[in-house]
N, C-alpha and C. Protein backbone atom coordinates (compact mmCIF):
# COMPACT_ATOMS: atom_id res chain seq x y z
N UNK A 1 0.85 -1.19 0.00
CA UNK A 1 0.00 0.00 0.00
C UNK A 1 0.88 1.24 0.00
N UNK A 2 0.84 2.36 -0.99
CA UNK A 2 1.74 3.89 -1.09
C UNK A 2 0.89 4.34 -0.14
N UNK A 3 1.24 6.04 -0.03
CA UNK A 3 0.51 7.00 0.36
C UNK A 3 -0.52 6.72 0.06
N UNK A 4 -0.80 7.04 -1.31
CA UNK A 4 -2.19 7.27 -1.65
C UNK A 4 -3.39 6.22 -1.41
N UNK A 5 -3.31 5.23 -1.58
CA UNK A 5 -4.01 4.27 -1.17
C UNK A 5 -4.02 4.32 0.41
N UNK A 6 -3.16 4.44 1.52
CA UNK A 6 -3.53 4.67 2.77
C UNK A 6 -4.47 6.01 3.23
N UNK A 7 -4.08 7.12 2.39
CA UNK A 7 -4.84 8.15 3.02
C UNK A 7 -6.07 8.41 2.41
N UNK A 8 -6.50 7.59 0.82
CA UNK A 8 -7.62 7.03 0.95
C UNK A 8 -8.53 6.57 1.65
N UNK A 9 -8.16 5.23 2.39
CA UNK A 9 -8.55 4.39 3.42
C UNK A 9 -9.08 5.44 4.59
N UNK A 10 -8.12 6.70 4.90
CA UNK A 10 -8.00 7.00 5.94
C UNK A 10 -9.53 8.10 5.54
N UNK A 11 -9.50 8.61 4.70
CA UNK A 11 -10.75 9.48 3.84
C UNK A 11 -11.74 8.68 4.15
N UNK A 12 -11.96 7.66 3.30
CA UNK A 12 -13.41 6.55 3.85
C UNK A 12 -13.41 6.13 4.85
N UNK A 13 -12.93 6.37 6.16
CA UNK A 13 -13.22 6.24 7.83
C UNK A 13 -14.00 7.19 7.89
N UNK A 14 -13.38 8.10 8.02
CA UNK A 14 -14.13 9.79 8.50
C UNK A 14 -15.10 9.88 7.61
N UNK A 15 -15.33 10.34 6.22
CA UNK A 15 -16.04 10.32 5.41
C UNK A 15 -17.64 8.89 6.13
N UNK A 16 -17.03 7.80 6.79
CA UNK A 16 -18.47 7.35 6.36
C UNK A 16 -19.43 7.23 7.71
N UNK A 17 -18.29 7.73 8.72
CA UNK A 17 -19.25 7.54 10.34
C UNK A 17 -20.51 8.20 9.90
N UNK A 18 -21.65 7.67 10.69
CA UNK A 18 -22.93 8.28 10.26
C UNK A 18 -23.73 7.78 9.13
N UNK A 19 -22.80 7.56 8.38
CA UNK A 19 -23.65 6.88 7.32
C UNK A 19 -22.59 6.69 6.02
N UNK A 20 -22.47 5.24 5.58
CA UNK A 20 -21.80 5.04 4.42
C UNK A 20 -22.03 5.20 2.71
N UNK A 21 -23.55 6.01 2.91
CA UNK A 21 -24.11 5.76 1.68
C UNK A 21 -23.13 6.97 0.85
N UNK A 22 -22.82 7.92 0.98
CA UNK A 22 -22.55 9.09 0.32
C UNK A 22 -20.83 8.74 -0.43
N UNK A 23 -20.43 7.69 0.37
CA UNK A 23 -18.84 7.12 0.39
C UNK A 23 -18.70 6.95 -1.09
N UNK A 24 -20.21 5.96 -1.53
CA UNK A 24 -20.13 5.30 -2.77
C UNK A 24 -20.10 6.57 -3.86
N UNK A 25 -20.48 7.18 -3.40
CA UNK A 25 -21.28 8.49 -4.23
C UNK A 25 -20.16 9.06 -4.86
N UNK A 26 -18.86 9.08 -3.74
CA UNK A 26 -18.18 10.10 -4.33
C UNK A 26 -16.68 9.32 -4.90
N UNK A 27 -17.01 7.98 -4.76
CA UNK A 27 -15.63 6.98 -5.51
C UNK A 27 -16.28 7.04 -7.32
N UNK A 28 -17.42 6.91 -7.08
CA UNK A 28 -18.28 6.36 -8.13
C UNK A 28 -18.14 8.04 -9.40
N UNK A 29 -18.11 9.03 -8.42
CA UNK A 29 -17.73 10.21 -8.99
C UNK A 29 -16.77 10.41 -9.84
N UNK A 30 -16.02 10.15 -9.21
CA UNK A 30 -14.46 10.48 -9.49
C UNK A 30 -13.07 11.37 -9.04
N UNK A 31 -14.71 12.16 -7.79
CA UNK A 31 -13.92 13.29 -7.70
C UNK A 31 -12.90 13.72 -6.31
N UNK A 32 -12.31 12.29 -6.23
CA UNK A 32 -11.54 11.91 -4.76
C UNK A 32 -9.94 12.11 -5.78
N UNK A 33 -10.23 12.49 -7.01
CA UNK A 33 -8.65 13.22 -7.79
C UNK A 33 -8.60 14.26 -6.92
N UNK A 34 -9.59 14.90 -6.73
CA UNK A 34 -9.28 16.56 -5.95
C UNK A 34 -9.00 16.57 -4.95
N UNK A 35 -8.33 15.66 -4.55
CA UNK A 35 -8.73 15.18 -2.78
C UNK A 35 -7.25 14.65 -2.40
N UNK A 36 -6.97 14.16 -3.60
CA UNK A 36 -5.50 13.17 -3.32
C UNK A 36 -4.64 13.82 -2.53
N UNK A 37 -3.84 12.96 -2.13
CA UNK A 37 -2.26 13.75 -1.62
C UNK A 37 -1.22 14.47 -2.78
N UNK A 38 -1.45 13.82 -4.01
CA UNK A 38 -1.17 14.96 -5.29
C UNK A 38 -1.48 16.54 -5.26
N UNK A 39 -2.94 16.05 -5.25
CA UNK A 39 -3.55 17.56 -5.62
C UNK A 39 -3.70 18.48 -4.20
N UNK A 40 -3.47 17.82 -3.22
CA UNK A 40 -3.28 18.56 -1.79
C UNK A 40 -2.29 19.42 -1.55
N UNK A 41 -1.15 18.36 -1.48
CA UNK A 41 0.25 18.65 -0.68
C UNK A 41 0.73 19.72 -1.41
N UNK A 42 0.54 20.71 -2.53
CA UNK A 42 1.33 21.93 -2.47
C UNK A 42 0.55 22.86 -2.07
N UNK A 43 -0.71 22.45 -1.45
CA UNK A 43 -1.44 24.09 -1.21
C UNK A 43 -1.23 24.34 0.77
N UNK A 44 -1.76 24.76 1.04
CA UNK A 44 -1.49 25.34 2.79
C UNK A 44 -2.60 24.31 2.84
N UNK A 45 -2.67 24.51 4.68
CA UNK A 45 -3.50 23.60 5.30
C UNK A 45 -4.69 24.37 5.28
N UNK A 46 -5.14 25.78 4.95
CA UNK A 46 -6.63 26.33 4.83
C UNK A 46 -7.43 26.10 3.19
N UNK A 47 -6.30 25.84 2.44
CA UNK A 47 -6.48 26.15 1.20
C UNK A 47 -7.30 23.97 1.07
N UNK A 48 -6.21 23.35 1.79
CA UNK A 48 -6.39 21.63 2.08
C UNK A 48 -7.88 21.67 2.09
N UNK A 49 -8.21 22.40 3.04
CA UNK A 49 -9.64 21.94 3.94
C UNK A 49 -10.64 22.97 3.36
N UNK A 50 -10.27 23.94 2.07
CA UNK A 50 -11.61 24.62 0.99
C UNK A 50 -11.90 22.88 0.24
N UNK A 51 -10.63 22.62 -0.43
CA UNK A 51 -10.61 21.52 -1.54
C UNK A 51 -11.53 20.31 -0.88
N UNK A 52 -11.22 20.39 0.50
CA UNK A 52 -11.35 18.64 0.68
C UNK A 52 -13.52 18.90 0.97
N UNK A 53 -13.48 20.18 1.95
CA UNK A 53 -14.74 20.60 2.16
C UNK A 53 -15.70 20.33 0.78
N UNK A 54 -15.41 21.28 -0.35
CA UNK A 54 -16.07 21.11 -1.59
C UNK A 54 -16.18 19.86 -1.71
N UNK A 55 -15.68 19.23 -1.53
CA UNK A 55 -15.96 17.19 -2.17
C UNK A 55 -16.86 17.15 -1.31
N UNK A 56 -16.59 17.00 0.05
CA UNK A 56 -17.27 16.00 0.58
C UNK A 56 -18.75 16.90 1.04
N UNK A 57 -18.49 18.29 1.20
CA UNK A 57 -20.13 18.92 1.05
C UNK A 57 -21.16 18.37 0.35
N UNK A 58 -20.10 18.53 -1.65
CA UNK A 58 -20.95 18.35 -2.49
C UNK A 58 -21.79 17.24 -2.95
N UNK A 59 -21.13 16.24 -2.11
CA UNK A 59 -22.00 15.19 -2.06
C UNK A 59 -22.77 14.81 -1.10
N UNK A 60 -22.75 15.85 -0.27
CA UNK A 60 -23.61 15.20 1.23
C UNK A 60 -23.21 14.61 2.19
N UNK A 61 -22.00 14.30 2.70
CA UNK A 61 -21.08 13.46 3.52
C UNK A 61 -22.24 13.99 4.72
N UNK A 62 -22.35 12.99 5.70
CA UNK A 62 -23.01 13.25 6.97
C UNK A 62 -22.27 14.12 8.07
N UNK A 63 -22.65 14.96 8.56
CA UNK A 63 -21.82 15.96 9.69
C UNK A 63 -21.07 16.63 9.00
N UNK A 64 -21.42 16.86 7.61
CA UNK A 64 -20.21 18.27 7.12
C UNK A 64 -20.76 19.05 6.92
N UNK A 65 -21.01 19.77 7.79
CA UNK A 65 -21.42 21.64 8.05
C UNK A 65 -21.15 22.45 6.62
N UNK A 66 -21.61 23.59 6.92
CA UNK A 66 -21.26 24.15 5.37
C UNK A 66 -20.11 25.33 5.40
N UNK A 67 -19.42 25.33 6.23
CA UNK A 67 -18.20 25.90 6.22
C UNK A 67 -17.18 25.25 6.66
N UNK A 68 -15.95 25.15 5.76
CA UNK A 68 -14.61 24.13 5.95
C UNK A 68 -14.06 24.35 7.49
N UNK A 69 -13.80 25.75 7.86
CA UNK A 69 -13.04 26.16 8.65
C UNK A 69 -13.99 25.32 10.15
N UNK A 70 -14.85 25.10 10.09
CA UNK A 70 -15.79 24.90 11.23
C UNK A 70 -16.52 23.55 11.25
N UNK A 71 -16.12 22.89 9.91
CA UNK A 71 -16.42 21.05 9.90
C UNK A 71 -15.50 20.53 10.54
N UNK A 72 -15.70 20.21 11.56
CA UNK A 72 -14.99 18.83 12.20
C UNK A 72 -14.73 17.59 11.37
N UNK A 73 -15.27 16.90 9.95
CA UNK A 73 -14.78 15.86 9.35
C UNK A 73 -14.09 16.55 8.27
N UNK A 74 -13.82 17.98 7.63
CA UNK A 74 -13.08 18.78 7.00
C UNK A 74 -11.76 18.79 7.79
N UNK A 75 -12.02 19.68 8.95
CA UNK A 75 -10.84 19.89 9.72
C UNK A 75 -9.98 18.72 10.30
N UNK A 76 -10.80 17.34 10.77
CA UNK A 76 -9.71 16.05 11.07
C UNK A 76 -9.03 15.46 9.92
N UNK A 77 -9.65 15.47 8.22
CA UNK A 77 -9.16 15.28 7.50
C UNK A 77 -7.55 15.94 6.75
N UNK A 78 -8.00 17.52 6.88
CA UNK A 78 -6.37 18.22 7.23
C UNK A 78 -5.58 17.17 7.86
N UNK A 79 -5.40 17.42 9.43
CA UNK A 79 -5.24 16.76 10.22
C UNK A 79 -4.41 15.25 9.92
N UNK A 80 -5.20 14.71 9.46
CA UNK A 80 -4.93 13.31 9.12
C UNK A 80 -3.78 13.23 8.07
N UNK A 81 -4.22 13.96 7.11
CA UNK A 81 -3.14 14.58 5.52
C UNK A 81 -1.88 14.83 6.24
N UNK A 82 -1.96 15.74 7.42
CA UNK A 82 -0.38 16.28 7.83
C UNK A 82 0.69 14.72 8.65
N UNK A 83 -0.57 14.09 9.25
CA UNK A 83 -0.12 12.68 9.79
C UNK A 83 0.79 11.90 8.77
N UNK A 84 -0.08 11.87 7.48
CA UNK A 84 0.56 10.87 6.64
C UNK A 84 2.02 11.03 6.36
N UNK A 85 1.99 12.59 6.28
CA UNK A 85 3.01 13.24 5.52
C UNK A 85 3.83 13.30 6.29
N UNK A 86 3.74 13.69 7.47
CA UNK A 86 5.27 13.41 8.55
C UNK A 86 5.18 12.00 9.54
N UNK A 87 4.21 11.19 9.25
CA UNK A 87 4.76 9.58 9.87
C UNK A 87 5.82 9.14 9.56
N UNK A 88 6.46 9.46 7.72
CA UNK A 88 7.19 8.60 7.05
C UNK A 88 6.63 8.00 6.04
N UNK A 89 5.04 8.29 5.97
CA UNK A 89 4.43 7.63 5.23
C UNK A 89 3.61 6.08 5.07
N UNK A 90 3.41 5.53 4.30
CA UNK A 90 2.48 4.37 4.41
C UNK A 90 3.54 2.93 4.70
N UNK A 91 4.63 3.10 4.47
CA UNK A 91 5.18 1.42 4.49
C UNK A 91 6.03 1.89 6.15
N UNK A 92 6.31 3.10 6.30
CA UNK A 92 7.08 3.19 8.19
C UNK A 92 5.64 3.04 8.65
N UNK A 93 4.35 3.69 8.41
CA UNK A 93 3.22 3.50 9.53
C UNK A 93 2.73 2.12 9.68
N UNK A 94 2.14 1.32 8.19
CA UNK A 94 2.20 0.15 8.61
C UNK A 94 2.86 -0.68 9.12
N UNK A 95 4.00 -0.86 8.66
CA UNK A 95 5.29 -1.49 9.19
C UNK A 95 4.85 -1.39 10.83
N UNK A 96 5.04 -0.23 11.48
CA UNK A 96 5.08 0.52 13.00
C UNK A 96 3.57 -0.68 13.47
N UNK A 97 2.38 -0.71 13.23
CA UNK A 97 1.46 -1.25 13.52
C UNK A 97 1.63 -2.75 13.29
N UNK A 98 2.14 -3.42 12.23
CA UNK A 98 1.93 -5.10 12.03
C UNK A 98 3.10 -5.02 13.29
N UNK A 99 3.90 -4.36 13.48
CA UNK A 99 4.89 -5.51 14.47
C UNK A 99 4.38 -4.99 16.08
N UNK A 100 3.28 -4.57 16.35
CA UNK A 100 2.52 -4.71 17.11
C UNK A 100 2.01 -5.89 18.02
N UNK A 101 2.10 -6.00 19.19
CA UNK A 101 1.92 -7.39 19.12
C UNK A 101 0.65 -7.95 19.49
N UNK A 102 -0.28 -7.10 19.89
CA UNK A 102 -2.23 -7.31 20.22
C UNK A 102 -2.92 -6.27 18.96
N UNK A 103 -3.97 -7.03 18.57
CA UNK A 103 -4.99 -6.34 17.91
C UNK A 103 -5.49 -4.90 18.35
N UNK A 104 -5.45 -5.57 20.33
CA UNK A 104 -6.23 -3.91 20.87
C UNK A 104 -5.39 -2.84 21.03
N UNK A 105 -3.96 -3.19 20.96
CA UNK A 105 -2.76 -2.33 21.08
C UNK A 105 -2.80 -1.17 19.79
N UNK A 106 -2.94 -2.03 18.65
CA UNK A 106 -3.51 -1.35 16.81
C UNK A 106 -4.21 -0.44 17.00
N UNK A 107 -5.44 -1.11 17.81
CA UNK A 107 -6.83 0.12 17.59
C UNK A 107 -6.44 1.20 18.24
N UNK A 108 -6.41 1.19 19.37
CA UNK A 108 -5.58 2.47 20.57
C UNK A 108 -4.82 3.56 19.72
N UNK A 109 -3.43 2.60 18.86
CA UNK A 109 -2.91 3.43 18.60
C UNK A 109 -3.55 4.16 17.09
N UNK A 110 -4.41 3.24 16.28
CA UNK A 110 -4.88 4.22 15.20
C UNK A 110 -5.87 5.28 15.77
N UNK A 111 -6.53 4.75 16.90
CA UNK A 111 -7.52 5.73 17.01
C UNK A 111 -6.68 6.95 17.75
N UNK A 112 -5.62 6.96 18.23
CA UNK A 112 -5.08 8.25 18.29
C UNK A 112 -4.15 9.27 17.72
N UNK A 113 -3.82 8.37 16.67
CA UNK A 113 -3.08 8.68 15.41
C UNK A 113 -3.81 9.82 14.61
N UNK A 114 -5.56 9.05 14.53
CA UNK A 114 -5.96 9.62 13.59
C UNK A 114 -7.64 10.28 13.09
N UNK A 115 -7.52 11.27 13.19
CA UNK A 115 -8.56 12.02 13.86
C UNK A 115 -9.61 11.98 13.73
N UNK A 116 -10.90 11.88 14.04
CA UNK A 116 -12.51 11.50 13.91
C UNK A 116 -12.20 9.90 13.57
N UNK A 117 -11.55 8.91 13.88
CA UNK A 117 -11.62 7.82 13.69
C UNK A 117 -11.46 7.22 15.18
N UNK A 118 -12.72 6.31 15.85
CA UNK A 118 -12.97 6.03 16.72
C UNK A 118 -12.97 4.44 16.87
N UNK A 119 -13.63 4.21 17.97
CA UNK A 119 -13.41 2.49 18.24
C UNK A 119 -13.89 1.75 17.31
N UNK A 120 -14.78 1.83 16.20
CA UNK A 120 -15.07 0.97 15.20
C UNK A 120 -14.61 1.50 14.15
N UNK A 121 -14.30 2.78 13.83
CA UNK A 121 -13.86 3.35 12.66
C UNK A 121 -11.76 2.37 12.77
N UNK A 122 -11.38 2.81 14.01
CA UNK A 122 -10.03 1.67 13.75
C UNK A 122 -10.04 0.11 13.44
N UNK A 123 -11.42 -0.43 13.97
CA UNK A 123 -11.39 -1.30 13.81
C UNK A 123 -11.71 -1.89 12.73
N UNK A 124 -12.55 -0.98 11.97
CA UNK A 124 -12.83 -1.34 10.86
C UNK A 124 -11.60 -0.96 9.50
N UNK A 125 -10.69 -0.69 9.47
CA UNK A 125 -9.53 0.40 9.25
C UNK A 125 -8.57 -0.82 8.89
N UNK A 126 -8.56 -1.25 10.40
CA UNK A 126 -7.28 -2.25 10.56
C UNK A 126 -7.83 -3.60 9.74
N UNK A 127 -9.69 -3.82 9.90
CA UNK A 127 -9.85 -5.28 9.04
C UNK A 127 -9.25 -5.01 7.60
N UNK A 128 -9.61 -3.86 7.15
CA UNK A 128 -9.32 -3.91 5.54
C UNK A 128 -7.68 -3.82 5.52
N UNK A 129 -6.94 -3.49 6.12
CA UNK A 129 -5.30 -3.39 5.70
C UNK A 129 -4.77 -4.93 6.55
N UNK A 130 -5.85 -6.41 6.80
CA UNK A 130 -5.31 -7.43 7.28
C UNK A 130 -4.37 -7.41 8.67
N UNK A 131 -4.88 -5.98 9.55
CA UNK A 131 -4.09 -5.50 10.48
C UNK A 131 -4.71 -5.93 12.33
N UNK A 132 -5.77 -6.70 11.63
CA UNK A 132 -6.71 -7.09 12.62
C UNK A 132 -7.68 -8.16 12.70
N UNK A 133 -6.95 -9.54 12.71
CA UNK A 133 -8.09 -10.55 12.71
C UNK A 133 -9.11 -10.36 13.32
N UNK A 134 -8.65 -10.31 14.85
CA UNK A 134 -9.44 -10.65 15.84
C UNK A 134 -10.61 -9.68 16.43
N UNK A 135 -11.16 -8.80 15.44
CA UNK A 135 -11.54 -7.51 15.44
C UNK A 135 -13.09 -7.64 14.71
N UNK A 136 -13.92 -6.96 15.09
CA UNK A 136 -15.47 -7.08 15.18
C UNK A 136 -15.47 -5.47 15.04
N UNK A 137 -16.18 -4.70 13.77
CA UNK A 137 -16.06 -3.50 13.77
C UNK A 137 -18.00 -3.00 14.11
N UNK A 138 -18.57 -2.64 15.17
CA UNK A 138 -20.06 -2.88 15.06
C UNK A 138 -20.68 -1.31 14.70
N UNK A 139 -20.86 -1.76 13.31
CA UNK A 139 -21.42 -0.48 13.00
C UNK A 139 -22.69 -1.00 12.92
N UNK A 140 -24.22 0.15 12.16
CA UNK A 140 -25.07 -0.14 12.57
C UNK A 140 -25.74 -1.61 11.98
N UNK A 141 -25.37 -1.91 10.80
CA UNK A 141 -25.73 -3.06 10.12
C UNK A 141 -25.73 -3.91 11.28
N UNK A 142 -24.22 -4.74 11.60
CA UNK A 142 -24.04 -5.30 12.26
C UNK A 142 -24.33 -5.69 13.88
N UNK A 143 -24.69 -4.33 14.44
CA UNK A 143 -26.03 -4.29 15.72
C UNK A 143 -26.93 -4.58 15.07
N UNK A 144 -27.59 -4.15 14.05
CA UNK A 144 -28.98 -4.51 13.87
C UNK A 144 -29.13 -6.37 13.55
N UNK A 145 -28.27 -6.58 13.46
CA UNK A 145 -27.98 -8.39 13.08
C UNK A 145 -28.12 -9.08 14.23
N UNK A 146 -27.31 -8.75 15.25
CA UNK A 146 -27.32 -8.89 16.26
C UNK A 146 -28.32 -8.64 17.25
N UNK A 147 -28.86 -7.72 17.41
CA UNK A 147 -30.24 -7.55 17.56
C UNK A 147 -31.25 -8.34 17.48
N UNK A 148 -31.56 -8.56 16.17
CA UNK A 148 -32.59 -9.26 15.40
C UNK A 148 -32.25 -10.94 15.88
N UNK A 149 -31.25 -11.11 16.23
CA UNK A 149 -30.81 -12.48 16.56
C UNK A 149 -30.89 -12.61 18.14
N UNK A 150 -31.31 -11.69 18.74
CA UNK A 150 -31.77 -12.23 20.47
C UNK A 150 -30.50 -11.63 21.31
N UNK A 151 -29.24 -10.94 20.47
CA UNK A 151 -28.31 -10.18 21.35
C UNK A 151 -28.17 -8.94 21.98
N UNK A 152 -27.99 -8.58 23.07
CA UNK A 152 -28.77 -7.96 23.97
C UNK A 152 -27.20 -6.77 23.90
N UNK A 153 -27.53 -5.72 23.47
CA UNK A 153 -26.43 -5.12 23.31
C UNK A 153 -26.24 -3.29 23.86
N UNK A 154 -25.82 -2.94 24.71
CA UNK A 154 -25.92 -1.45 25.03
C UNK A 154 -25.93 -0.97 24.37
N UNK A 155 -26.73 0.11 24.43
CA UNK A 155 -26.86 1.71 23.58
C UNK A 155 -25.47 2.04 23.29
N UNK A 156 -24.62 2.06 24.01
CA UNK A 156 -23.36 2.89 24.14
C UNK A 156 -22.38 2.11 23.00
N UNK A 157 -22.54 0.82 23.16
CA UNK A 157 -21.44 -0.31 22.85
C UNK A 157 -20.62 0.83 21.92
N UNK A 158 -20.88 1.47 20.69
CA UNK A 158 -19.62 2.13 19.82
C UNK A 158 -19.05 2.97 20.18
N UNK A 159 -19.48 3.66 21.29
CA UNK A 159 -18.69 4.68 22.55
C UNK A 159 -17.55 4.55 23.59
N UNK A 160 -18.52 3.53 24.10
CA UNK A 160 -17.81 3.18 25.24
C UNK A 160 -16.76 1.81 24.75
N UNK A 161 -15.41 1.99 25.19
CA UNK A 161 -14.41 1.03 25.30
C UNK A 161 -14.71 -0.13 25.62
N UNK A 162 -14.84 -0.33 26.95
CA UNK A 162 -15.28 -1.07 27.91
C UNK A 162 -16.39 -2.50 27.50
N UNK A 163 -17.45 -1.36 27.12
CA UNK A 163 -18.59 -2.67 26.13
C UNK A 163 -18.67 -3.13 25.33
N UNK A 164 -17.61 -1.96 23.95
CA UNK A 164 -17.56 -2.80 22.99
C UNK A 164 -16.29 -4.19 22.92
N UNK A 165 -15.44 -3.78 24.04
CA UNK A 165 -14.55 -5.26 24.27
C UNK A 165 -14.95 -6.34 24.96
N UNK A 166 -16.33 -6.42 25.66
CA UNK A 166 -16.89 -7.59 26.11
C UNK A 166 -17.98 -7.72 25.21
N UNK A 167 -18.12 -7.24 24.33
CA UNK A 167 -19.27 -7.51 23.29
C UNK A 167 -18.23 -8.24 22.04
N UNK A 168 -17.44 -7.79 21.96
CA UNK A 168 -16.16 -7.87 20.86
C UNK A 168 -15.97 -9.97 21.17
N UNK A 169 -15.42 -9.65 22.55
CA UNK A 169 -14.58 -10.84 22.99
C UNK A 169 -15.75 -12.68 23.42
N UNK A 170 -17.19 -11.50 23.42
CA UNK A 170 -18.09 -12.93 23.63
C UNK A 170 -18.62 -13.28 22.20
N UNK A 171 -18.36 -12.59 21.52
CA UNK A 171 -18.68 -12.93 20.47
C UNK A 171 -17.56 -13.62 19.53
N UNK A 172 -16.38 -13.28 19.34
CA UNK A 172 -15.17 -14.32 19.49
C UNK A 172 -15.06 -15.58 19.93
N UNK A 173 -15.54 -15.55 21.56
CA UNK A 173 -15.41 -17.12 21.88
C UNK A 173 -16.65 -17.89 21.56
N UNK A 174 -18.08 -17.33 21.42
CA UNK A 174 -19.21 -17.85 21.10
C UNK A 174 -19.22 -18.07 19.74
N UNK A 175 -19.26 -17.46 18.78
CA UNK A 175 -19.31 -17.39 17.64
C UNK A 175 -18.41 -17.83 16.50
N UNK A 176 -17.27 -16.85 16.73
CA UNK A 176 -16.29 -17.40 15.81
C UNK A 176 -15.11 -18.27 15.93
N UNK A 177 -14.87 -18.57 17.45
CA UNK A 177 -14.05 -20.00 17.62
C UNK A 177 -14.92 -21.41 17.09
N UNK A 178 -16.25 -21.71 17.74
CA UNK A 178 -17.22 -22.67 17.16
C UNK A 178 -16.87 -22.59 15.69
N UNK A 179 -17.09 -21.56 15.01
CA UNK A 179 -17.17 -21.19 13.46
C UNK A 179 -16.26 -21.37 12.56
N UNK A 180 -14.73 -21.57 13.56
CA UNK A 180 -14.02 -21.55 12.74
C UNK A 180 -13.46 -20.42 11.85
N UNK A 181 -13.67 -19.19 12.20
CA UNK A 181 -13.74 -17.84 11.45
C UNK A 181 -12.78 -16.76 12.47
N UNK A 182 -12.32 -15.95 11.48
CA UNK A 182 -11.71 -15.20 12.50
C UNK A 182 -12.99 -13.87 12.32
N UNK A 183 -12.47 -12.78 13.84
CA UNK A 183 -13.24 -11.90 14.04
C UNK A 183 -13.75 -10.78 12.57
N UNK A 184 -12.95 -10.78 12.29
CA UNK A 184 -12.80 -9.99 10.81
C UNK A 184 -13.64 -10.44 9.82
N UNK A 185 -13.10 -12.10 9.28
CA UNK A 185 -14.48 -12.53 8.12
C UNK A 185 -15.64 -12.89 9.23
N UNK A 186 -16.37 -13.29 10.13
CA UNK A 186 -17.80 -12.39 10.57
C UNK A 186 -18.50 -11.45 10.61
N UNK A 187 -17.16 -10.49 10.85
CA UNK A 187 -17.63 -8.80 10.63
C UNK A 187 -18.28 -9.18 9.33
N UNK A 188 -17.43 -9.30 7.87
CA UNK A 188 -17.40 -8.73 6.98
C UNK A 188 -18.51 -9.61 6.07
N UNK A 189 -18.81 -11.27 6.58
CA UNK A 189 -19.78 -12.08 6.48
C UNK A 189 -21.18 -11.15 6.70
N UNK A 190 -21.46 -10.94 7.58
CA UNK A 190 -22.45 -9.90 7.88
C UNK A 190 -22.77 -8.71 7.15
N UNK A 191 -21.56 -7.80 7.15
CA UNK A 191 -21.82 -7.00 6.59
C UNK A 191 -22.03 -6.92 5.04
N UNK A 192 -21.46 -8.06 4.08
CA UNK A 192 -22.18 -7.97 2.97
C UNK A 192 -22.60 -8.69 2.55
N UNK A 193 -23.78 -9.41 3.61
CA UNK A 193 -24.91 -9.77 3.48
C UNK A 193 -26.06 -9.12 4.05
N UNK A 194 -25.99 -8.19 4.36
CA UNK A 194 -26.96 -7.59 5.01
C UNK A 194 -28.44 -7.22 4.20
N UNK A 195 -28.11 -6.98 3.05
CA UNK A 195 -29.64 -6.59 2.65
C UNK A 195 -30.01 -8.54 2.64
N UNK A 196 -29.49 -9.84 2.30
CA UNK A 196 -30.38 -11.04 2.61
C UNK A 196 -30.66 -10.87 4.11
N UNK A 197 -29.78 -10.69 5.34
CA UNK A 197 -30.13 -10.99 6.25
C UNK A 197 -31.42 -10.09 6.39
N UNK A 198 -31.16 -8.71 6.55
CA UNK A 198 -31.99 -7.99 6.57
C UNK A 198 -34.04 -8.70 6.33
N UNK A 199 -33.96 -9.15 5.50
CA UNK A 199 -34.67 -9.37 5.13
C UNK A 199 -35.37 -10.99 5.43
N UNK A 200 -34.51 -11.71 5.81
CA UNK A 200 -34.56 -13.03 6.47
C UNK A 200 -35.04 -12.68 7.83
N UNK A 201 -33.96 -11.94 8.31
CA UNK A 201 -34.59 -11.63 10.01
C UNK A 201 -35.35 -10.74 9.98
N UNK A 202 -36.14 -10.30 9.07
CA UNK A 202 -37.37 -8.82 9.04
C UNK A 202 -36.87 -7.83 9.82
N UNK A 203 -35.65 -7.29 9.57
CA UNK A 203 -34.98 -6.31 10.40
C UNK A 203 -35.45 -4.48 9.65
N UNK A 204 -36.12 -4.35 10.51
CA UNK A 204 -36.74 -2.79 9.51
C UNK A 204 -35.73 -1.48 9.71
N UNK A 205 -35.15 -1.75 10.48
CA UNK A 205 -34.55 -0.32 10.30
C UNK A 205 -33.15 -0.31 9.50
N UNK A 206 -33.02 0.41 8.45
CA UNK A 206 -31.71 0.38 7.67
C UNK A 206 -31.03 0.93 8.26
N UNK A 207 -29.11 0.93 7.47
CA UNK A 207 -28.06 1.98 7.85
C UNK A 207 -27.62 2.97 7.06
């Protein structure tokens, strides 16, 4: 994985808390050229967050206010851009994370690495870069699965630390040791199946 492909990745975290529909919207566009670390890195960091604002306004991204200077998923995205650029880049940051030696050690440290990306946004982060077997990312699909299946799950669970690692870890030894699966292909079993399940378990509320 270069730069660009990581701070991609790092774009569709922030970009999809709240809701992933708009994500598709704007790959499908095209217009994540304007966005790159190309077309970024020679302008200032106010000039970063007009460019990056216009994208993700213009398509509707969830929680992007209509001024750059005052979006919080505008302004962590800066943010994130300046990360990439003085980590060393994509093969010292990954590198720094695989020789890690716990899954929960990863999340900790992406989620403070990197800004508006939280306990499922790392976790979900680390499944796609193979940085996290043992990892259950519960966004809303995946509560609602759970749910619909008799699992009894706190309000808080994507907030709070605490619940989503005993929600994380019983579902590990219940589920995917029996299964044979690691935490990751369940997540991802689920998640793109969701419009069958959806519809198997008469689950009405979408994500």
């Amino acid at each position: 994985m270069d730069d660009e492909a990581l701070w991609r990745a790092i774009v569709a975290q922030v970009c999809v808390v709240g809701s992933s529909a708009r994500w598709d919207v704007i790959v499908a566009s095209g217009d994540l050229a304007q966005i790159s670390i190309l077309a970024l890195s020679p302008l200032t960091a106010a000039a970063r967050a007009v460019a990056i604002h216009k994208v993700l306004h213009k398509h509707g991204v969830r929680y992007v206010t209509g001024d750059a200077a005052s979006c919080k998923k505008t302004q962590a995205l800066v943010a994130n851009l300046e990360f990439v650029v003085t980590c060393g880049g994509a093969a010292a940051y990954l590198s720094r994370l695989a020789a890690m030696a716990e899954d929960a050690s990863r999340v900790k440290r992406v989620s403070r690495d990197l800004a508006y990306i939280g306990l499922k946004g790392a976790r979900d982060f680390l499944i796609e870069l193979d940085l996290g077997r043992d990892l259950i990312a519960f966004d809303v699909r995946v509560l609602n699965v759970l749910a619909a299946a008799g699992v009894l799950t706190p309000e808080n669970t994507q907030s709070n630390a605490t619940q989503y690692e005993q929600l994380q870890r019983a579902l590990l030894e219940c589920v995917c040791v029996p299964a044979e699966i690691t935490g990751a292909q369940f997540d991802r079993i689920l998640y793109r199946n969701y419009a069958g399940l959806r519809a198997a378990m008469g689950i009405h509320q979408d994500a």
